[in-house]
Protein backbone atom coordinates (compact mmCIF):
# COMPACT_ATOMS: atom_id res chain seq x y z
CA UNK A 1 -96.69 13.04 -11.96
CA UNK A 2 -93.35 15.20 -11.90
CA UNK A 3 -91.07 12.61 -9.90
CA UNK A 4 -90.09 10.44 -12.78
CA UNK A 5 -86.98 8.85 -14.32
CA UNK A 6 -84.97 11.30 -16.12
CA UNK A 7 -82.51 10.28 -18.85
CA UNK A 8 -79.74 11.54 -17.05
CA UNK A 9 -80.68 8.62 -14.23
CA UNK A 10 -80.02 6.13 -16.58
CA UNK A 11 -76.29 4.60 -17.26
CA UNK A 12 -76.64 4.34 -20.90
CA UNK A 13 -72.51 3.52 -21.95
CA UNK A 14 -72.76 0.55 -23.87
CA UNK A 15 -76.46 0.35 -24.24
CA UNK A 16 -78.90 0.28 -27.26
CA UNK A 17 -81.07 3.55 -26.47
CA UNK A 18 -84.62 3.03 -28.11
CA UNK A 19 -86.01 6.87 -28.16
CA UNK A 20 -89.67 7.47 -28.74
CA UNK A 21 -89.14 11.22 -30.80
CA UNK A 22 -91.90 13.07 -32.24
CA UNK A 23 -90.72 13.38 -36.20
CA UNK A 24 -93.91 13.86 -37.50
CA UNK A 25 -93.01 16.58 -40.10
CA UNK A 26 -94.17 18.59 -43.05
CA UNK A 27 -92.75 16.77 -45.86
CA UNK A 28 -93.15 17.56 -49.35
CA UNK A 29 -91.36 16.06 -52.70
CA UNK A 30 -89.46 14.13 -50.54
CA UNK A 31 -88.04 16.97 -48.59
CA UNK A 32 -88.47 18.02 -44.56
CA UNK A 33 -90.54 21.73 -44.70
CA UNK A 34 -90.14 22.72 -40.95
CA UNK A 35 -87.18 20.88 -38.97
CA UNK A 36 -88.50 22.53 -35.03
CA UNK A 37 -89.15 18.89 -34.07
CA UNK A 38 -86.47 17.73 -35.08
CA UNK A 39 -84.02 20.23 -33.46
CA UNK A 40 -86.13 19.95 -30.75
CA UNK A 41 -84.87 16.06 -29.81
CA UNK A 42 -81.53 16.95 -30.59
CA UNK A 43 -80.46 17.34 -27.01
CA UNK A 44 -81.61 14.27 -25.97
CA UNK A 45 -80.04 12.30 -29.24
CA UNK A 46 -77.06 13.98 -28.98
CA UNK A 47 -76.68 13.72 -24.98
CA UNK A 48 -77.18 9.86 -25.55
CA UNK A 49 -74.28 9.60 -28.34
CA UNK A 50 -71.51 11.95 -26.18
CA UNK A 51 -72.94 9.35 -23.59
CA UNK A 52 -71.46 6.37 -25.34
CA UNK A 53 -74.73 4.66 -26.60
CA UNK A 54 -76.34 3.41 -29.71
CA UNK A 55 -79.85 5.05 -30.92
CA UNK A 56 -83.04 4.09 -32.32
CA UNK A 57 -85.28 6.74 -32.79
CA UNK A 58 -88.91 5.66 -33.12
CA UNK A 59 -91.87 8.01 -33.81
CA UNK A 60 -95.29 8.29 -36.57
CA UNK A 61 -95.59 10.31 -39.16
CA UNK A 62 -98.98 11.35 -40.93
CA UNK A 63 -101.76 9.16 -40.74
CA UNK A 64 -101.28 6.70 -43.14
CA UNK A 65 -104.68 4.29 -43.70
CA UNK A 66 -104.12 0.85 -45.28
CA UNK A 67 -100.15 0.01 -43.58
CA UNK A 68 -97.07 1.33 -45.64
CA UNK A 69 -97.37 4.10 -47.69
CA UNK A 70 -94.19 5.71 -49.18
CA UNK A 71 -96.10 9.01 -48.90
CA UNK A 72 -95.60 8.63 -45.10
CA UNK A 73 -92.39 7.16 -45.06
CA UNK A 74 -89.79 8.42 -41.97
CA UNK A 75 -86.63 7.97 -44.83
CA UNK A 76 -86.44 11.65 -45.94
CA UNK A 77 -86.57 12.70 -42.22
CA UNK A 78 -83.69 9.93 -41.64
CA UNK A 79 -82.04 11.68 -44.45
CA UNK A 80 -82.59 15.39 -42.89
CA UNK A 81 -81.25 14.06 -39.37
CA UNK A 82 -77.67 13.03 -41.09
CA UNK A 83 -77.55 16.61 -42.06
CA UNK A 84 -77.93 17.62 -38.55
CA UNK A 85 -75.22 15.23 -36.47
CA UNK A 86 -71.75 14.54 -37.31
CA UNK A 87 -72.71 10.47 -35.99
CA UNK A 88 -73.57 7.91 -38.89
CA UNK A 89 -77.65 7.77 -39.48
CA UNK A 90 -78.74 4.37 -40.59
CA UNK A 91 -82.44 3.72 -41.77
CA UNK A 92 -84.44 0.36 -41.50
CA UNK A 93 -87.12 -0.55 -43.43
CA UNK A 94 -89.53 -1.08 -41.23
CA UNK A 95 -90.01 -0.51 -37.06
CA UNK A 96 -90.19 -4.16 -35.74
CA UNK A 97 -90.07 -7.37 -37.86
CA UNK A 98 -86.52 -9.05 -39.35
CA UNK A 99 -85.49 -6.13 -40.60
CA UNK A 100 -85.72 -3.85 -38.24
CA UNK A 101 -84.22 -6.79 -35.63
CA UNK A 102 -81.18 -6.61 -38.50
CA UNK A 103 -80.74 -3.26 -38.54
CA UNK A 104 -80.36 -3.02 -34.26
CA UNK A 105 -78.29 -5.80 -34.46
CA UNK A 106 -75.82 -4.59 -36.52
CA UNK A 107 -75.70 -1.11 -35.00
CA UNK A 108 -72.68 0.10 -33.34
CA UNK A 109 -72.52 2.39 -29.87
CA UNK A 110 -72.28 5.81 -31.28
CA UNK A 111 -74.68 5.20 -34.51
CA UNK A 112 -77.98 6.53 -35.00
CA UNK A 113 -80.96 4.17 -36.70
CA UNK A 114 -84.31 5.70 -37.34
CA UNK A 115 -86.74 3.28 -37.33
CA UNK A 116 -89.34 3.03 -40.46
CA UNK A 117 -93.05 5.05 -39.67
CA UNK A 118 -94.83 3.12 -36.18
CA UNK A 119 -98.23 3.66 -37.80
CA UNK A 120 -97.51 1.39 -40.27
CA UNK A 121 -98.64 -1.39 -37.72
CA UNK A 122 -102.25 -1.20 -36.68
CA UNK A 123 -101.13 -2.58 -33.68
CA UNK A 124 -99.12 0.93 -32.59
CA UNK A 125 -102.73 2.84 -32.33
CA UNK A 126 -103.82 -0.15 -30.36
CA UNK A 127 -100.91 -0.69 -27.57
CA UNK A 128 -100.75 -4.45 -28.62
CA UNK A 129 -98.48 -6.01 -26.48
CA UNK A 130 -96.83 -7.75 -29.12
CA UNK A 131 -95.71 -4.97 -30.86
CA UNK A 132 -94.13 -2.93 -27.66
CA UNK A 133 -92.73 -6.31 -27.12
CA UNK A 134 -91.05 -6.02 -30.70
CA UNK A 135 -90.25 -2.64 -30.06
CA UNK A 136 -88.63 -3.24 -27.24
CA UNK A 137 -86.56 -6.41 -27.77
CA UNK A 138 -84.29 -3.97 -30.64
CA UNK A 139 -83.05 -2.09 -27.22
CA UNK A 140 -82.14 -1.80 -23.66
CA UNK A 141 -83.23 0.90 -22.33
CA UNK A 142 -86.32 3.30 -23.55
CA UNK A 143 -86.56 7.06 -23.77
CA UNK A 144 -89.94 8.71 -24.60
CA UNK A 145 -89.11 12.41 -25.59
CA UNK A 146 -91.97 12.81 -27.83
CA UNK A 147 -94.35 15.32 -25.92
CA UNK A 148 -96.75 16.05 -28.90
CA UNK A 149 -97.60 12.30 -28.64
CA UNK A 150 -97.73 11.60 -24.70
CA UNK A 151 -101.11 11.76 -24.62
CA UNK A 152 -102.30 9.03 -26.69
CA UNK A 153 -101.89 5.51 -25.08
CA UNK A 154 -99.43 3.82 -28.25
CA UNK A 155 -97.28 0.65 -28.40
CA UNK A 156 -94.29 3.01 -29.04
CA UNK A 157 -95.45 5.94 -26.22
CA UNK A 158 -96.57 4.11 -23.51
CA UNK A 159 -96.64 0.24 -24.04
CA UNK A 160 -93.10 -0.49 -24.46
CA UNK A 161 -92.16 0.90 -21.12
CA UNK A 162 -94.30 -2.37 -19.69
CA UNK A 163 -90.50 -4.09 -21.51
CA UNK A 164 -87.74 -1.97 -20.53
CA UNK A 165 -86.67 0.20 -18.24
CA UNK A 166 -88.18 3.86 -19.11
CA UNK A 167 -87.29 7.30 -18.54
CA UNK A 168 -87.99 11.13 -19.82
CA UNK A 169 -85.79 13.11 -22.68
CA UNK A 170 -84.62 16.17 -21.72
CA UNK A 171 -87.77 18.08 -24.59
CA UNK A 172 -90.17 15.64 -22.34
CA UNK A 173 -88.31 17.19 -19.06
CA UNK A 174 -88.64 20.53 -20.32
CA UNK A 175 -92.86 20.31 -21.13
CA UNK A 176 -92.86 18.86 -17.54
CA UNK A 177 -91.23 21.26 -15.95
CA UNK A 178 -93.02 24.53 -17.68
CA UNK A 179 -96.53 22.97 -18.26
CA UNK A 180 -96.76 21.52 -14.52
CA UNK A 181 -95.10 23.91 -12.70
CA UNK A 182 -97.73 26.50 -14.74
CA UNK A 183 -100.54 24.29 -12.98
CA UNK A 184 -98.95 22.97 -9.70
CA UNK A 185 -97.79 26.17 -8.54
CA UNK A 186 -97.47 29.35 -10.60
CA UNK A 187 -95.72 32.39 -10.15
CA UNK A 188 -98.68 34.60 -9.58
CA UNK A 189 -100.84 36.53 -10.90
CA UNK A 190 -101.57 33.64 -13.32
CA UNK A 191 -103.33 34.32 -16.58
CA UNK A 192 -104.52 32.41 -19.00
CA UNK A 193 -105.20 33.40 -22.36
CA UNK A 194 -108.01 30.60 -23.99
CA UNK A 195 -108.48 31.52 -28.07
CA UNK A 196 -109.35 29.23 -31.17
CA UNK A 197 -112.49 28.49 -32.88
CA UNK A 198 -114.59 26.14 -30.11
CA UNK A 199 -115.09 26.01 -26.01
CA UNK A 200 -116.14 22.26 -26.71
CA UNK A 201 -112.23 21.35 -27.00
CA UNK A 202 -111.64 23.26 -23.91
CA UNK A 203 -114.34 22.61 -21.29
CA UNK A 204 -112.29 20.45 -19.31
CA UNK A 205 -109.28 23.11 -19.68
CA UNK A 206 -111.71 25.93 -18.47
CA UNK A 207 -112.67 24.13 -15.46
CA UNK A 208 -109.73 23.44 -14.36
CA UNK A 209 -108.32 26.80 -14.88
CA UNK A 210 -111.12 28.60 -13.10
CA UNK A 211 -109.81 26.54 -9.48
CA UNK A 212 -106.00 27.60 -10.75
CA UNK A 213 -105.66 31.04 -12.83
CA UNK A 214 -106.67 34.22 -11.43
CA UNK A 215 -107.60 35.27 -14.88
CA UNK A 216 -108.64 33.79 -17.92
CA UNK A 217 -108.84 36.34 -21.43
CA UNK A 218 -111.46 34.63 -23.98
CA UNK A 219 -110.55 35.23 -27.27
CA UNK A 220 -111.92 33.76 -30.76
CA UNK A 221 -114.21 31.81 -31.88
CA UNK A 222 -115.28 30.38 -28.58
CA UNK A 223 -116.05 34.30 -27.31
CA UNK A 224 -118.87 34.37 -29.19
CA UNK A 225 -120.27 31.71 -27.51
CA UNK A 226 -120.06 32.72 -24.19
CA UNK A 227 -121.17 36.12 -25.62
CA UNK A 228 -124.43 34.16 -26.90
CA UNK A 229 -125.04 33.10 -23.80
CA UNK A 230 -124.92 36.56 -22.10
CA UNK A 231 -127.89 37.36 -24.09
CA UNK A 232 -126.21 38.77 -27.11
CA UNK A 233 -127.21 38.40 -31.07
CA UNK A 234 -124.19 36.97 -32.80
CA UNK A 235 -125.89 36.96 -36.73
CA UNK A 236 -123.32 35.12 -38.74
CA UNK A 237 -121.00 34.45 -36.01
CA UNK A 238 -119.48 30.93 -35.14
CA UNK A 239 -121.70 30.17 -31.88
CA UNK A 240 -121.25 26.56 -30.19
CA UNK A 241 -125.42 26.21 -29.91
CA UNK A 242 -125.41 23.02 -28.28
CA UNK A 243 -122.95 24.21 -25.69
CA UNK A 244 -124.71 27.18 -24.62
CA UNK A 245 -125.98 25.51 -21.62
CA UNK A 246 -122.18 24.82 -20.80
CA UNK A 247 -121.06 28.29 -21.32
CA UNK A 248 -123.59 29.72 -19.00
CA UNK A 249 -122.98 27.09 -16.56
CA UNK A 250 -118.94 28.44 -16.41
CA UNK A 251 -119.85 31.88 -16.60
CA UNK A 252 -121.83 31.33 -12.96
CA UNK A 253 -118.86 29.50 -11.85
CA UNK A 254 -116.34 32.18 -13.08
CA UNK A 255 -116.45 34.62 -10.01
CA UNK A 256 -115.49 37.15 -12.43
CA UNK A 257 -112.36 35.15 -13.54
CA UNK A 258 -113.76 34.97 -17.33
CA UNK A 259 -112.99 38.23 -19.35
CA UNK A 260 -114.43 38.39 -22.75
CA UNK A 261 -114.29 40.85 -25.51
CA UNK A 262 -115.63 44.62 -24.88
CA UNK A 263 -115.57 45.30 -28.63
CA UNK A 264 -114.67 42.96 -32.01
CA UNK A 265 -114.03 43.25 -35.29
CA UNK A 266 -117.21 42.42 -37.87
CA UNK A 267 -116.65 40.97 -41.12
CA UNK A 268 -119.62 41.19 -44.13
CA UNK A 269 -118.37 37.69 -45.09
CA UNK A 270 -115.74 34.68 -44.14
CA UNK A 271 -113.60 36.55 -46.62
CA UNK A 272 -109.56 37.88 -46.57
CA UNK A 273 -111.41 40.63 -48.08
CA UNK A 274 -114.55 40.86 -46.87
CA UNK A 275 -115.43 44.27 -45.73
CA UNK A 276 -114.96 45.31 -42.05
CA UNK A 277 -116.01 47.66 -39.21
CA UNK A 278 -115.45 47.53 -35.47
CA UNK A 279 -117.95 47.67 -33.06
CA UNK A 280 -118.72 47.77 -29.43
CA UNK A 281 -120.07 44.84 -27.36
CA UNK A 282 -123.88 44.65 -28.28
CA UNK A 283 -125.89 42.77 -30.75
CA UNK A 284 -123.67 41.89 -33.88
CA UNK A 285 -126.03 43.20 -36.93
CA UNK A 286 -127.79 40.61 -39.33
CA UNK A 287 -124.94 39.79 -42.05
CA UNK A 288 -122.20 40.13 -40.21
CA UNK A 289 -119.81 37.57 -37.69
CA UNK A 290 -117.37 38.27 -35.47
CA UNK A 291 -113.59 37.77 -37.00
CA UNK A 292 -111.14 39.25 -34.02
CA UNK A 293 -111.18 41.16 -30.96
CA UNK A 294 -110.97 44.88 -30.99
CA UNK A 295 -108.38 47.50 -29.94
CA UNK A 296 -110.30 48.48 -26.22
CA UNK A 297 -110.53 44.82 -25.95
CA UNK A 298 -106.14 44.51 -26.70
CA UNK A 299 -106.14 47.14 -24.46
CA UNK A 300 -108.10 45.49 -21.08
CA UNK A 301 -106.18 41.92 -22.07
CA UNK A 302 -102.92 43.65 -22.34
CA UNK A 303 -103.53 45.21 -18.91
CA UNK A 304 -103.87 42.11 -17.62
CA UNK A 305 -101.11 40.36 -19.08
CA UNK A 306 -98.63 43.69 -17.93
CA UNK A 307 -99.14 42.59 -14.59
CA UNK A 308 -99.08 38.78 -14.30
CA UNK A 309 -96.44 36.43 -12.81
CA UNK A 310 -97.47 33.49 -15.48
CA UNK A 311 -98.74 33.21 -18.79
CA UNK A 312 -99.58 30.80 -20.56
CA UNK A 313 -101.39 30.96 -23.88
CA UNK A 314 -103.28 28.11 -26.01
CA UNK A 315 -105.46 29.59 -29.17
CA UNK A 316 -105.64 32.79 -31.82
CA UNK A 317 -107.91 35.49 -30.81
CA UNK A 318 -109.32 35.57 -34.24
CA UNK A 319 -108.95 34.52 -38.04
CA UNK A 320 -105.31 35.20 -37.90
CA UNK A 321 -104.63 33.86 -41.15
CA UNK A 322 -106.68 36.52 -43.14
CA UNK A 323 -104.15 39.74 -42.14
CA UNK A 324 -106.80 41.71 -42.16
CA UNK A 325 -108.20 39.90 -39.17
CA UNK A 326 -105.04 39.31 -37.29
CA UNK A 327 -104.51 42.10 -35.35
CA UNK A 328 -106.16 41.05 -32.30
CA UNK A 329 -103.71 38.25 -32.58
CA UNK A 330 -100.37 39.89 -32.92
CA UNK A 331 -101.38 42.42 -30.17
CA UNK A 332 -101.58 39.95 -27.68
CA UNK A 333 -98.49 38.49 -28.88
CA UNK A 334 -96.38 41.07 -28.61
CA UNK A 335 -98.15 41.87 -24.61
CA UNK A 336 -97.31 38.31 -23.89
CA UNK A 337 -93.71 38.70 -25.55
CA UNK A 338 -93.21 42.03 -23.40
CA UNK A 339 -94.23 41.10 -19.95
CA UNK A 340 -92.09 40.00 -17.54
CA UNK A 341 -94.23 36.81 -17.13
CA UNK A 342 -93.22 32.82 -16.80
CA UNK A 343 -94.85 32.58 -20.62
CA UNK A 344 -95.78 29.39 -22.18
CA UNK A 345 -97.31 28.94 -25.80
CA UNK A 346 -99.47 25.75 -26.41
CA UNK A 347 -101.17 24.89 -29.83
CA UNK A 348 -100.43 25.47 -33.14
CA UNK A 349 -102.07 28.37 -34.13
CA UNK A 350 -100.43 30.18 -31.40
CA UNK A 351 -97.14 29.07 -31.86
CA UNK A 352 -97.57 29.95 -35.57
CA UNK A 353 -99.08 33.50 -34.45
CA UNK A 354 -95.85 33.72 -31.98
CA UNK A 355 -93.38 32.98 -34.73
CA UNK A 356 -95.04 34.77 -37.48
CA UNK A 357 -94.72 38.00 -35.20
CA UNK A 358 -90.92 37.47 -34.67
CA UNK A 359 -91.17 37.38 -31.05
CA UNK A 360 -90.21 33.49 -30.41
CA UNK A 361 -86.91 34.51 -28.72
CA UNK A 362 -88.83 36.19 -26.16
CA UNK A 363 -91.25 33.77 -25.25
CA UNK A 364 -90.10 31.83 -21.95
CA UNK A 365 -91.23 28.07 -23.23
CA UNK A 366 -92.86 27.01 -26.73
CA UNK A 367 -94.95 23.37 -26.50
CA UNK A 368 -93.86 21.60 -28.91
CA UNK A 369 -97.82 19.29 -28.51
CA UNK A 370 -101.10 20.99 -29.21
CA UNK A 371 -103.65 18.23 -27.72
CA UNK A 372 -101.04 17.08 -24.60
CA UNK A 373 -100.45 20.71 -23.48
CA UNK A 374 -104.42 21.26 -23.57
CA UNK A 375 -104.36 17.54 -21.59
CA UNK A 376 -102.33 18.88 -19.09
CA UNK A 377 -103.74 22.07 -18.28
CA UNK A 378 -106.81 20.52 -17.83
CA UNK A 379 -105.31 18.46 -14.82
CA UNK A 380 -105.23 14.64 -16.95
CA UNK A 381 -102.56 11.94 -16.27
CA UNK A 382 -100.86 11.71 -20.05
CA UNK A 383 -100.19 8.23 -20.53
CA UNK A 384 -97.14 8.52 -22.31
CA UNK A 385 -95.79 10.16 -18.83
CA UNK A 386 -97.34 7.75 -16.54
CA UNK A 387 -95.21 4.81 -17.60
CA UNK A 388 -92.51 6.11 -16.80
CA UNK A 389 -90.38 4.72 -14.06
CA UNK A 390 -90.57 6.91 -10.78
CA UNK A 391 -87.22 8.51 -8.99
């Protein structure tokens, strides 16, 4: 999975580079809210210009419904990108078609053209073979650096490589390198840290992390299920009920890899300011749910974390966006920030939780894709990486 084409294989002087990115960024009024994935394929872009090659930068943004919306349009983040490189940024109107065949045609080696939204095709979502065709006749050479969106099987992730000949960015490189080396062979002790609201999402995850990690912390929403299925009353809780069966099943598989929460912090209502208490591990009373983990519980995770060779984290240990709640959170956070661990943040909630708590700088790798990093820690071939061409 790791020995593929890297972009510094590739003799790209003279050559039409199309580059899959992943540009799919707040926008509002027009305007780019949060530029990390953008600065994050600058690298690449800017190792392909100094390189002596022409650009197209291809990627979705939103999810528009019925074909072109102006809502979802990739112009402002065209716009934003000029801002960011001294090179001219050109902007075609659409991704494949006459005028985005115009557009590469009249590009020069050392230009930039970003390519109108992919998703404005139906065909992208589908891999039709026409439109990776399309794609790839604008170019000579393809460059998928778009991590967030390797694991979904698009004309513009994984189809067009059928056309040209296809290596990895250097962001794409980077996930690669962190994320697999995390699985294939981790500096150990290697702990896991599983949060968020659901073990559903992460079944496959946990499975394959009980034959890799030597511990897994459960924090969250999906705690209470495996708490549920220890016996305990979780009142208003979030509980999984139709995966109990599932929890039980990993709990028997665990060998005592699984640590859960020794005490949590009850809320009276899903409520910012809903009253609180902390309690012990027992039966949660009737009224009240479960909304973080509790200091002894920071404590024994922390512990853990202290010691480990790897970390890598994917999900919030509680409602982190009520402050009130967040604690649990933050704690781990800052343990994870602290240690002298390999870490490696997946997911958006814990990359927000990482960056609200200031500690970004200290974190060894941030994933810059929620569902691929989950897809690769649970052991799956992304297709955006498979069709690549090997070493």
């Amino acid at each position: 999975m790791f020995n593929k084409k890297m972009i510094s294989d590739l003799d790209v002087e003279n050559k039409k580079v199309l580059v899959r990115v992943d540009f799919n960024v707040p926008i509002k009024e027009g305007k780019v809210k949060d530029d990390t994935r953008i600065v994050a394929a600058l690298p690449t872009i800017n190792y392909l210009l100094e390189h002596g090659a022409a650009v197209i930068l291809c990627s979705h943004l939103g999810r528009p419904k019925e074909g072109p919306d102006p809502v979802f349009s990739m112009k402002p983040v065209a716009d934003y990108l000029a801002t960011l490189i001294e090179n001219p940024v050109k902007f075609a109107e659409d991704c494949i078609g006459p005028k985005a065949d115009e557009a590469a045609a009249a590009l020069q080696m050392g230009e930039v053209l970003v390519l109108e939204n992919t998703r404005f095709h139906k065909e992208e979502t589908k891999n039709d073979p026409g439109m990776s065709k399309a794609l790839a006749s604008l170019a000579d050479l393809y460059v998928n650096d778009a991590f967030g969106s390797a694991h979904r099987a698009h004309a513009s992730t994984a189809g067009v490589a059928d056309y040209l000949p296809a290596a990895a960015g250097f962001l794409l490189q980077k996930e690669i390198q962190y994320l697999g080396n995390a699985i294939a062979d981790p500096a150990r002790p290697f702990v896991a840290i599983l949060g968020g609201a659901k073990i559903s999402d992460k079944i496959g995850v946990i499975k394959n992390l009980l034959t890799k990690a030597d511990k897994i912390l459960i924090g969250g929403g999906m705690a209470n299920t495996f708490l549920k299925a220890q016996g305990y009353e979780m009142a208003d809780s979030l509980v999984e009920a139709e995966v109990l069966d599932v929890a039980k099943d990993l709990l028997a598989q665990s060998a005592g890899k699984l640590m859960l929460p020794v005490d949590m912090v009850l809320a009276n209502a899903f409520d910012q300011e809903a009253e609180m208490k902390t309690v012990d591990l027992g039966d949660v009373p009737a009224g009240w749910r479960v909304l973080d983990i509790g200091p002894k519980t920071v404590e024994a995770f922390n512990a853990v974390v202290a010691d480990a060779g790897t970390v890598v984290w994917n999900g919030p240990m509680g409602v982190f966006e009520f402050p009130k709640f967040a604690a649990g959170t933050f704690a781990v956070a800052k343990a994870v920030a602290e240690s002298s661990a390999v870490s490696i943040i997946g997911g958006g909630d814990s990359v927000a939780a990482i960056n609200q708590s200031g500690l970004d700088d200290k974190i060894t790798h941030i994933s810059t894709g929620g569902g691929a990093s989950l897809e690769m820690l649970e052991g799956l071939e992304l297709p955006g990486l498979a069709v690549l061409n090997d070493k």
